[in-house]
N, C-alpha and C. Protein backbone atom coordinates (compact mmCIF):
# COMPACT_ATOMS: atom_id res chain seq x y z
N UNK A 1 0.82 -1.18 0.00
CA UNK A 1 0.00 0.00 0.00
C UNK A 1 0.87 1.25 0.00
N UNK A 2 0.43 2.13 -0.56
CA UNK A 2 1.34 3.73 -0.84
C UNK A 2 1.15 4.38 0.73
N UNK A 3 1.82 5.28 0.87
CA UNK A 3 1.89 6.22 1.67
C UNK A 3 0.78 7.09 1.84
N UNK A 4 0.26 7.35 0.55
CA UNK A 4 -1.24 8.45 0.50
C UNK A 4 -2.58 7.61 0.75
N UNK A 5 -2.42 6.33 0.38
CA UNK A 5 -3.89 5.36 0.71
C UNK A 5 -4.02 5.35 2.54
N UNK A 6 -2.82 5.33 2.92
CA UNK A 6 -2.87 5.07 4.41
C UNK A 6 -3.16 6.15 5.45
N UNK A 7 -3.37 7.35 4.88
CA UNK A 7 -3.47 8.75 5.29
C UNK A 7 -4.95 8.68 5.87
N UNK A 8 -4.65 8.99 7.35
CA UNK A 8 -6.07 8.96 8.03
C UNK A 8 -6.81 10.19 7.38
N UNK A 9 -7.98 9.78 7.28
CA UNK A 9 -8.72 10.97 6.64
C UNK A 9 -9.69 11.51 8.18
N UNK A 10 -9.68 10.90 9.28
CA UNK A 10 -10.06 11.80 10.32
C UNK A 10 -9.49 11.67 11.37
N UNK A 11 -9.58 12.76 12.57
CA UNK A 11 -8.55 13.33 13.80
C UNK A 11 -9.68 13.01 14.77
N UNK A 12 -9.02 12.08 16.22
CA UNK A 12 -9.85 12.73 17.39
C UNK A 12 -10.09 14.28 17.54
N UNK A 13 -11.21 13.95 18.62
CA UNK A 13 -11.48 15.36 18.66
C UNK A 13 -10.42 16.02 19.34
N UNK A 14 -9.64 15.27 20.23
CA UNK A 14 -8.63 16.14 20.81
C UNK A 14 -7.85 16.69 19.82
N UNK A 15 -7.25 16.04 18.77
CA UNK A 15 -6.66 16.19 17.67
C UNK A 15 -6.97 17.45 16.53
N UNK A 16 -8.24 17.49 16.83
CA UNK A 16 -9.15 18.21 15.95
C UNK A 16 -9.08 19.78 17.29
N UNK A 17 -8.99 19.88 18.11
CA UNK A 17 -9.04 20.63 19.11
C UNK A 17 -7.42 21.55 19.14
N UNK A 18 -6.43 20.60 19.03
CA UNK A 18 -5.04 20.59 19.09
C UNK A 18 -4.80 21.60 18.19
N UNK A 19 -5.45 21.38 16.85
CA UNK A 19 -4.98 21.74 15.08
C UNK A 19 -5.80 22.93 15.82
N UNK A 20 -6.83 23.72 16.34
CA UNK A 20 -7.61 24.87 16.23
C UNK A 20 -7.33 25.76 17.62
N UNK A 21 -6.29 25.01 17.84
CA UNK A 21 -5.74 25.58 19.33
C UNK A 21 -6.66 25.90 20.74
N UNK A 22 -7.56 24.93 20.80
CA UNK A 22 -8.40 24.95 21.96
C UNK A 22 -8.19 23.96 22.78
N UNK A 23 -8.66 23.60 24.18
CA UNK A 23 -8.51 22.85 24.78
C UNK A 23 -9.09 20.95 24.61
N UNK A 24 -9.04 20.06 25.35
CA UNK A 24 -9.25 18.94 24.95
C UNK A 24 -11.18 19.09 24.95
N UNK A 25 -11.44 19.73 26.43
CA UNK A 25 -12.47 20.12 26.96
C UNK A 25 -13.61 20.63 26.52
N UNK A 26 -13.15 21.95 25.95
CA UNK A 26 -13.70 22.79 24.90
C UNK A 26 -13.91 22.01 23.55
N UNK A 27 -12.97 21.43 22.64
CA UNK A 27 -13.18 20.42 22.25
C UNK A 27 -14.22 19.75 21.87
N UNK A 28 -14.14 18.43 23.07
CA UNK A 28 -15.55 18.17 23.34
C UNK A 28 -16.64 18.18 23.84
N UNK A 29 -16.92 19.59 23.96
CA UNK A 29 -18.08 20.30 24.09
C UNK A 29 -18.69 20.60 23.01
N UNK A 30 -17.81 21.40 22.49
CA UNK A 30 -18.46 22.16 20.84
C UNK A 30 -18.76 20.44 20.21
N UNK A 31 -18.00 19.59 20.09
CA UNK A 31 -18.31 18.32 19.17
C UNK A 31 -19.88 17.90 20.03
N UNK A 32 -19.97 17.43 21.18
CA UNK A 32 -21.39 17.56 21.50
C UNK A 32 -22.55 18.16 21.44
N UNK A 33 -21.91 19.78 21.01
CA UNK A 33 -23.25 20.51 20.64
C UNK A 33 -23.24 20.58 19.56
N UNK A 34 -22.54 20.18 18.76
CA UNK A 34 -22.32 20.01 17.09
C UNK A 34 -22.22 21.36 16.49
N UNK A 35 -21.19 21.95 17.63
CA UNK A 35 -20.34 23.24 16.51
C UNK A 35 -18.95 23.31 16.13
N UNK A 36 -18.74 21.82 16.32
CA UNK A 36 -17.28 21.68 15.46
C UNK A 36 -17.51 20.80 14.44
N UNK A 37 -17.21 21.76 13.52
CA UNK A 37 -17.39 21.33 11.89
C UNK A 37 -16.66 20.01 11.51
N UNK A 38 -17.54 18.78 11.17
CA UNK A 38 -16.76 17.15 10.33
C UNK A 38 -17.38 16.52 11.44
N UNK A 39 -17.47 16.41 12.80
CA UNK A 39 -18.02 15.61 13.81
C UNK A 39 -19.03 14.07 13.20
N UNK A 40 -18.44 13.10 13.03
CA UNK A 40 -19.12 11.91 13.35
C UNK A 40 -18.81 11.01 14.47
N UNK A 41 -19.94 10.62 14.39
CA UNK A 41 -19.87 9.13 15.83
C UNK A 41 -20.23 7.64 15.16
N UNK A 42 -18.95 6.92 15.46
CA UNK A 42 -18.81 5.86 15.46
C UNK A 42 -18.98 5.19 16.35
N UNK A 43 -20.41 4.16 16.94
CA UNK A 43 -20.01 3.45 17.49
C UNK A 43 -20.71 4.59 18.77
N UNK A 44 -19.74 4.80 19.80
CA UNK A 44 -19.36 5.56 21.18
C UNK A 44 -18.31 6.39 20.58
N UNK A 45 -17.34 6.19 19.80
CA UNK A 45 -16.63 7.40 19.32
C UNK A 45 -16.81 8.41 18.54
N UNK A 46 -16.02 9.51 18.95
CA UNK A 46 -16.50 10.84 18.07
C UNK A 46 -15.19 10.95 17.65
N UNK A 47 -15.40 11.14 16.06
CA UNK A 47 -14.15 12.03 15.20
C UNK A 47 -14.38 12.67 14.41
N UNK A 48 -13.47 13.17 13.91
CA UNK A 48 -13.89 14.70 13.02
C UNK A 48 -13.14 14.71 11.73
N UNK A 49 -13.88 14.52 10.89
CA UNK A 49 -13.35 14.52 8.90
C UNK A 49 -12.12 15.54 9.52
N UNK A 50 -11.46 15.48 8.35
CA UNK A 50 -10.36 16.64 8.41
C UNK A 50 -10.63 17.22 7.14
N UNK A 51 -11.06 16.55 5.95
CA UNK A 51 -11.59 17.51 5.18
C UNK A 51 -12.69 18.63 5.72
N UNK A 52 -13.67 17.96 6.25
CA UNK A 52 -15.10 18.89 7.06
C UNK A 52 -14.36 19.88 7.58
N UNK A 53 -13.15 19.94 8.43
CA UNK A 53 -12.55 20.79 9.85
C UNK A 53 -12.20 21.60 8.55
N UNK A 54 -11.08 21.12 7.87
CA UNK A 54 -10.53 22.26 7.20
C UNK A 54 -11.00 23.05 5.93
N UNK A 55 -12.21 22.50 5.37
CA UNK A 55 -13.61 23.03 4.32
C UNK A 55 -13.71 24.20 5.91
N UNK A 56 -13.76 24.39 6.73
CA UNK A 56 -14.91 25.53 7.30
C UNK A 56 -13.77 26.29 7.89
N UNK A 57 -12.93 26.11 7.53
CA UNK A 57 -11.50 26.65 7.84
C UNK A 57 -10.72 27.72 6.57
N UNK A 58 -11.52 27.16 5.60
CA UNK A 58 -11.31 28.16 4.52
C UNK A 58 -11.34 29.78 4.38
N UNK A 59 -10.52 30.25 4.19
CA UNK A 59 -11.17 31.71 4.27
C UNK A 59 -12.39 32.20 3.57
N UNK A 60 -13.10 32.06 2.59
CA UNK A 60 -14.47 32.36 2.79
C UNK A 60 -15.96 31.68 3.22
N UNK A 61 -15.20 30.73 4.55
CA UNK A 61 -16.07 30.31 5.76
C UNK A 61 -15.81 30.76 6.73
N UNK A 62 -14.38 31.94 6.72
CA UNK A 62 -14.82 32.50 7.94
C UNK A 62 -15.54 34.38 7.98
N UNK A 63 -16.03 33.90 9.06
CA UNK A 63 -16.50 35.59 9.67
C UNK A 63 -15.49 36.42 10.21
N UNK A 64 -15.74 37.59 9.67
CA UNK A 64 -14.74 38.42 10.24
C UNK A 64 -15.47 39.03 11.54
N UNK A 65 -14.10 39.39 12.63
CA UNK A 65 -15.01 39.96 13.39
C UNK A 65 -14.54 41.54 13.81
N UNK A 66 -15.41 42.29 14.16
CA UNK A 66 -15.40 43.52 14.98
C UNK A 66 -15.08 43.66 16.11
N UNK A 67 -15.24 44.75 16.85
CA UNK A 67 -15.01 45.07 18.38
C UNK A 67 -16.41 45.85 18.64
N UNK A 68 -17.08 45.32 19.51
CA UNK A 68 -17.74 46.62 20.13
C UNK A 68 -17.08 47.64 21.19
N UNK A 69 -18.00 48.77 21.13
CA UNK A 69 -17.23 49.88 21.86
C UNK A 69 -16.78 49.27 23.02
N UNK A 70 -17.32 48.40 24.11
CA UNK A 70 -17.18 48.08 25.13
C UNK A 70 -15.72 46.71 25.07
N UNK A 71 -15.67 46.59 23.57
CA UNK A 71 -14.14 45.90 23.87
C UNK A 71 -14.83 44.14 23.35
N UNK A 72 -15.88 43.94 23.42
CA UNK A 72 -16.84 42.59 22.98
C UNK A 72 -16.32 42.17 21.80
N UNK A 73 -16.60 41.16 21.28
CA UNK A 73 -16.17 40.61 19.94
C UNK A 73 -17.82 40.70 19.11
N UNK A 74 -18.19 40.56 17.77
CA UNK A 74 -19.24 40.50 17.21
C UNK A 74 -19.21 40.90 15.99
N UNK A 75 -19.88 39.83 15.02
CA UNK A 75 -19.70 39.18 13.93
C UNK A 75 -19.48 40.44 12.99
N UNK A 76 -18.81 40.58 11.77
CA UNK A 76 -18.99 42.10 11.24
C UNK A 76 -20.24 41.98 10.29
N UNK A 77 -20.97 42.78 9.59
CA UNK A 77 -22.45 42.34 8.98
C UNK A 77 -21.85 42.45 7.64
């Protein structure tokens, strides 16, 4: 088998957490409330496409954001 057939095509969520620089915790939270983008469950396990993670990782999937006066973060329109 080649080198590219063997290429996991998905990350634990810690893994998936690691790559977006958040905690293990945080993590899997957002994967439970299903706001981390690729999330399937196998079984009892949860993992996350890495295509899905990095499709919403694209720059025109993301939001830019603002400041409110008070220093807040919020979405720009």
């Amino acid at each position: 088998m080649s080198t590219a057939s063997q290429e996991r095509l998905t990350l634990s969520v810690e893994e998936a957490g690691k790559r977006l620089g958040i905690g293990r915790e945080l993590a899997y939270r957002l994967a439970a409330a299903g706001q981390l983008p690729g999330v399937l469950r196998l079984g009892r396990r949860l993992v996350v496409s890495k295509a899905a993670l990095e499709a919403s990782l694209a720059p025109a999937n993301i939001t830019p954001m603002t400041r409110f006066e008070d220093g807040g973060p919020q979405a720009a329109a």
